[in-house]
N, C-alpha and C. Protein backbone atom coordinates (compact mmCIF):
# COMPACT_ATOMS: atom_id res chain seq x y z
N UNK A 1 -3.76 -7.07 -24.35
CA UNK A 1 -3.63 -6.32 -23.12
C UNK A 1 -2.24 -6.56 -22.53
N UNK A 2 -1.40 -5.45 -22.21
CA UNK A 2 -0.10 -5.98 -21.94
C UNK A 2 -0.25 -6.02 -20.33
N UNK A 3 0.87 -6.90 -19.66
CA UNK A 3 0.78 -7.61 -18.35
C UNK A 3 1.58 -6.38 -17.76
N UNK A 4 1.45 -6.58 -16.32
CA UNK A 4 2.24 -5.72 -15.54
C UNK A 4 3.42 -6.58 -14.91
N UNK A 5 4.64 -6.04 -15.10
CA UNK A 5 6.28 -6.59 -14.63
C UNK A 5 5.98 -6.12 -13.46
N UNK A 6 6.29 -6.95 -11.92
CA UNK A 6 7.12 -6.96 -10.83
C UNK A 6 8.23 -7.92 -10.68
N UNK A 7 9.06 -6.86 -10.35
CA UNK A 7 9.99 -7.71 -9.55
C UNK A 7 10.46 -7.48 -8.30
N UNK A 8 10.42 -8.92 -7.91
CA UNK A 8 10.72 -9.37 -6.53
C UNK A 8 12.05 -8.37 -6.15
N UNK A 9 12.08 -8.52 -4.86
CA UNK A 9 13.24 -7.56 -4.38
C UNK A 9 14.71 -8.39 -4.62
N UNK A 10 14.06 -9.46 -4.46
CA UNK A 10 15.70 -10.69 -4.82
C UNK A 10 15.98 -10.34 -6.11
N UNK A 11 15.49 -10.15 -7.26
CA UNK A 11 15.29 -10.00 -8.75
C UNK A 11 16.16 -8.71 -8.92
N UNK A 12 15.56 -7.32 -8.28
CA UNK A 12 15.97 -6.32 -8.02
C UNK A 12 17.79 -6.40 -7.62
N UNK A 13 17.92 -6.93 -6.76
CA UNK A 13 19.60 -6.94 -6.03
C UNK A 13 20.39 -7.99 -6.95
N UNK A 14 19.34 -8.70 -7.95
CA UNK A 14 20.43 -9.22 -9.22
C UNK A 14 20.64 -8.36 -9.90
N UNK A 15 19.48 -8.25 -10.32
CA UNK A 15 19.79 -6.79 -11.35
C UNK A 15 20.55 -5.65 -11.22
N UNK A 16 20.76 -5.26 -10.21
CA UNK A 16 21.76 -4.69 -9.70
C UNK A 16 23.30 -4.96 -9.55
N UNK A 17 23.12 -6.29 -9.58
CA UNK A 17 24.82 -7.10 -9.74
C UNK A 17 25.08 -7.23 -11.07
N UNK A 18 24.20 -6.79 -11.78
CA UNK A 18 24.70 -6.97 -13.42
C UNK A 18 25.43 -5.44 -13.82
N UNK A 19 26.50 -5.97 -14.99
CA UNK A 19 26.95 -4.88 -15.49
C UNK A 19 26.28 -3.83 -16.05
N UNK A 20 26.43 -2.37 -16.76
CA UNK A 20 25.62 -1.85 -16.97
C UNK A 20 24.68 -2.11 -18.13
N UNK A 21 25.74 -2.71 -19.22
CA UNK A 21 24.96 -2.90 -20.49
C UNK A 21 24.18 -3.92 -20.29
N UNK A 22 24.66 -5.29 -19.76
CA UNK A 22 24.36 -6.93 -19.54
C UNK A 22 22.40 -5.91 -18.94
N UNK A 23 22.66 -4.89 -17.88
CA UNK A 23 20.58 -4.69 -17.19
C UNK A 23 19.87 -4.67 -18.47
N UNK A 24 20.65 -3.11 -19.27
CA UNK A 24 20.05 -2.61 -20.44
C UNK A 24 19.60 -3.79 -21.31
N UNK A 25 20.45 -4.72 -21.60
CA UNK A 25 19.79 -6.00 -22.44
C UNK A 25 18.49 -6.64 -21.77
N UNK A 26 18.93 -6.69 -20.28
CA UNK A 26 17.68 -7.74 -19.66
C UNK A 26 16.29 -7.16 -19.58
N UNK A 27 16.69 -5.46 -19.41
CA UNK A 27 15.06 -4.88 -18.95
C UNK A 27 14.74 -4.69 -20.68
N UNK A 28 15.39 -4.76 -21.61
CA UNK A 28 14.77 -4.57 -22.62
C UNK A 28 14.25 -5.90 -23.32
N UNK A 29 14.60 -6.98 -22.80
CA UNK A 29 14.05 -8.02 -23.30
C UNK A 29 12.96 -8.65 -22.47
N UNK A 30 12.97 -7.73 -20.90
CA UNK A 30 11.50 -8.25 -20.18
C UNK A 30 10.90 -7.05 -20.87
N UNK A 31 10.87 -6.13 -21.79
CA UNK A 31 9.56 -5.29 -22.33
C UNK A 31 9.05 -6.15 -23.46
N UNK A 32 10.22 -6.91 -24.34
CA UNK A 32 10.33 -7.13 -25.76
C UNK A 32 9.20 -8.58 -25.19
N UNK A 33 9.69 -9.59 -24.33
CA UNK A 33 9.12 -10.53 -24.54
C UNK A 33 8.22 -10.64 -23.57
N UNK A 34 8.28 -10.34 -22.07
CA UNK A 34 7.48 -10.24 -21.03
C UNK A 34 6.05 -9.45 -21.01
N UNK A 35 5.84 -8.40 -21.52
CA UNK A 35 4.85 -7.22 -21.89
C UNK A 35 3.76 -7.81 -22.26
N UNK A 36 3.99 -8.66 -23.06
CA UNK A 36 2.39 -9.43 -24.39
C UNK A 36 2.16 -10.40 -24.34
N UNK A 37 3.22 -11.25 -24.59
CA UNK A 37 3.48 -12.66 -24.37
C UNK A 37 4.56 -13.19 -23.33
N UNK A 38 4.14 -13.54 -22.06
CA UNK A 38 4.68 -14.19 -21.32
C UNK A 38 4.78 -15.47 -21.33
N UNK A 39 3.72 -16.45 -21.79
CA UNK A 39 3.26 -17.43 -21.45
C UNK A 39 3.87 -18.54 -23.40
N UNK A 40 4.17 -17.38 -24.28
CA UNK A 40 4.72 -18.51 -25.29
C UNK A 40 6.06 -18.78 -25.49
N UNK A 41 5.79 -20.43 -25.53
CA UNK A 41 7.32 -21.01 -25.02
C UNK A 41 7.90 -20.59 -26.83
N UNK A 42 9.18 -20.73 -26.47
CA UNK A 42 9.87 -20.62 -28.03
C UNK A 42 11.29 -21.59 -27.52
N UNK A 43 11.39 -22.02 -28.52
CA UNK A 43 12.91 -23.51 -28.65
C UNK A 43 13.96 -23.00 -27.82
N UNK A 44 13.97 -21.50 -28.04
CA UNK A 44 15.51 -20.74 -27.51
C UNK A 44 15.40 -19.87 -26.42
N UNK A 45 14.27 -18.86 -26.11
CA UNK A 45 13.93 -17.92 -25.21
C UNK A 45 13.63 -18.19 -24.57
N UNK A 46 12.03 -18.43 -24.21
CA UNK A 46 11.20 -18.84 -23.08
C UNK A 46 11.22 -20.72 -23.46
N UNK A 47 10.89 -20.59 -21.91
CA UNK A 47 10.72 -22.05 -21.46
C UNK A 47 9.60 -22.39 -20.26
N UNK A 48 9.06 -23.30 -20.10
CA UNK A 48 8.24 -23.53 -19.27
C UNK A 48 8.75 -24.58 -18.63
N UNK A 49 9.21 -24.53 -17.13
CA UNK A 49 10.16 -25.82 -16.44
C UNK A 49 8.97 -26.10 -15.71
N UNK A 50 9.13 -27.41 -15.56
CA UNK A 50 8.08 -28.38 -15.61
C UNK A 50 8.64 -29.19 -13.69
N UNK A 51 8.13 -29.76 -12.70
CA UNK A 51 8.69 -30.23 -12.12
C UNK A 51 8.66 -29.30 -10.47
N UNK A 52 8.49 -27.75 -11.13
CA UNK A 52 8.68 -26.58 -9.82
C UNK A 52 7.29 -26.06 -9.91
N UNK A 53 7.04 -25.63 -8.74
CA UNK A 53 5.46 -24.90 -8.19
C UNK A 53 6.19 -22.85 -8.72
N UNK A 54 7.21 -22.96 -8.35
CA UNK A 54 7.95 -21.19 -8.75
C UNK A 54 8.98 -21.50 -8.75
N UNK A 55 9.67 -21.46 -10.00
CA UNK A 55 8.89 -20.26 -11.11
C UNK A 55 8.68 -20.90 -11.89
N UNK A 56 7.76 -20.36 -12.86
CA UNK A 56 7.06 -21.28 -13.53
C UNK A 56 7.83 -21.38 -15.13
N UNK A 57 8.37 -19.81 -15.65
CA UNK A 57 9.14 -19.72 -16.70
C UNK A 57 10.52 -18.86 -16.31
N UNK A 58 11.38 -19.80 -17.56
CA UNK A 58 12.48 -18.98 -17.35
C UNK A 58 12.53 -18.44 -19.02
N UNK A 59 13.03 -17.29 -18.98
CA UNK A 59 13.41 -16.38 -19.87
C UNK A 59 15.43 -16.37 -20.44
N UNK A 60 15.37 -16.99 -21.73
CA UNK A 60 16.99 -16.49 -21.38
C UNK A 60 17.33 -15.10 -22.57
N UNK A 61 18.31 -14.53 -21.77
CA UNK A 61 18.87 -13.47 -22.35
C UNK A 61 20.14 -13.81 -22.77
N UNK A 62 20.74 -14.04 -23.79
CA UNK A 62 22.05 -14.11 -23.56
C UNK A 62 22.71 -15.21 -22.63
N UNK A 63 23.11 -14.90 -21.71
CA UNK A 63 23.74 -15.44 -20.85
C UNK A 63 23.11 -16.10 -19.47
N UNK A 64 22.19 -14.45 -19.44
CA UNK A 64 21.51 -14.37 -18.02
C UNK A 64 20.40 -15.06 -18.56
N UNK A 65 19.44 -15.50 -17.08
CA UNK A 65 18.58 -16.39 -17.19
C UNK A 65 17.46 -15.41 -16.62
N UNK A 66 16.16 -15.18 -16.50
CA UNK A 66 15.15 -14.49 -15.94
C UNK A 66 14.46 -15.37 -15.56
N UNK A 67 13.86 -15.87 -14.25
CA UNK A 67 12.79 -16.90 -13.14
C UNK A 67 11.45 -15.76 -13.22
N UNK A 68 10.88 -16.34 -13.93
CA UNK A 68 9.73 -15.77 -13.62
C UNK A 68 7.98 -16.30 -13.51
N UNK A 69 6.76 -15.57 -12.71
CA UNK A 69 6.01 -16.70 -12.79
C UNK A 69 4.60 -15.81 -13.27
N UNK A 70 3.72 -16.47 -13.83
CA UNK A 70 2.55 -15.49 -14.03
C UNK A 70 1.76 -15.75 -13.72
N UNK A 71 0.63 -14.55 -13.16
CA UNK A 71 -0.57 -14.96 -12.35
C UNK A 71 -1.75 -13.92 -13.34
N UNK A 72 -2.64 -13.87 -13.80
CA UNK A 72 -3.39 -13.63 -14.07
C UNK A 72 -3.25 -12.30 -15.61
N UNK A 73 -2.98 -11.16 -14.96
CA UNK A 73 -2.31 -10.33 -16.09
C UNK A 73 -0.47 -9.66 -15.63
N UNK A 74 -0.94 -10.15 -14.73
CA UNK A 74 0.95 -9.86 -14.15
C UNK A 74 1.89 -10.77 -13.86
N UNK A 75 3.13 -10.77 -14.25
CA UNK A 75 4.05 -11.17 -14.25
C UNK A 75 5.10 -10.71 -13.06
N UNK A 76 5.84 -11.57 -12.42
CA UNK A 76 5.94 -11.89 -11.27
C UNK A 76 7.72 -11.73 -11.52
N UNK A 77 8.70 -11.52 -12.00
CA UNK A 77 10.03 -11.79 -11.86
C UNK A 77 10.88 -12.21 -10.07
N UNK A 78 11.10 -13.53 -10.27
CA UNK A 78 12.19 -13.94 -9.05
C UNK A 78 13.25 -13.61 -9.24
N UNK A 79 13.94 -13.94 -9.86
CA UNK A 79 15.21 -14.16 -9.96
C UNK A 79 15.84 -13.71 -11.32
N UNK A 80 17.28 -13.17 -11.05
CA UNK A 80 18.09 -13.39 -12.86
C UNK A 80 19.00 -13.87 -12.40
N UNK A 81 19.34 -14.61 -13.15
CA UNK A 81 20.76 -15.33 -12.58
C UNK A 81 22.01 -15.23 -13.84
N UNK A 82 23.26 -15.04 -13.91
CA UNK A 82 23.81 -14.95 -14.79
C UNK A 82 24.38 -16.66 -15.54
């Protein structure tokens, strides 16, 4: 069952500070990895930071980082940070 993406309005006004191609990479890698599997960590991509109440995973793209947290079948995006 795939999850439903929000993002926070803070998330939103990053995303917006990104170049055009740098979004195109990020929203295509919250479909690629966010959509099905949110929750599996991998050595290089996802991570589960340990220590914080939110956010619970970060996602990296490249460069940029994705804060994000999950609650039940939806996924929650805070933050991208470059």
């Amino acid at each position: 069952m795939p999850f439903a993406i929000i993002l926070a309005p803070e998330a939103v006004e990053d995303l917006g500070r990104l170049t055009a191609n740098v979004r195109t990479t990020v929203r295509t890698a919250l479909e690629t990895h966010l959509r099905h599997e949110p929750e599996k960590v991998s050595r290089s991509r996802i991570k589960r930071l340990r220590g914080l109440r939110r956010p619970q995973y970060r996602l990296r793209v490249d460069e940029v980082r994705v804060f994000y947290d999950v609650s039940g079948t939806t996924v929650e995006v805070l933050a991208i940070g470059g």
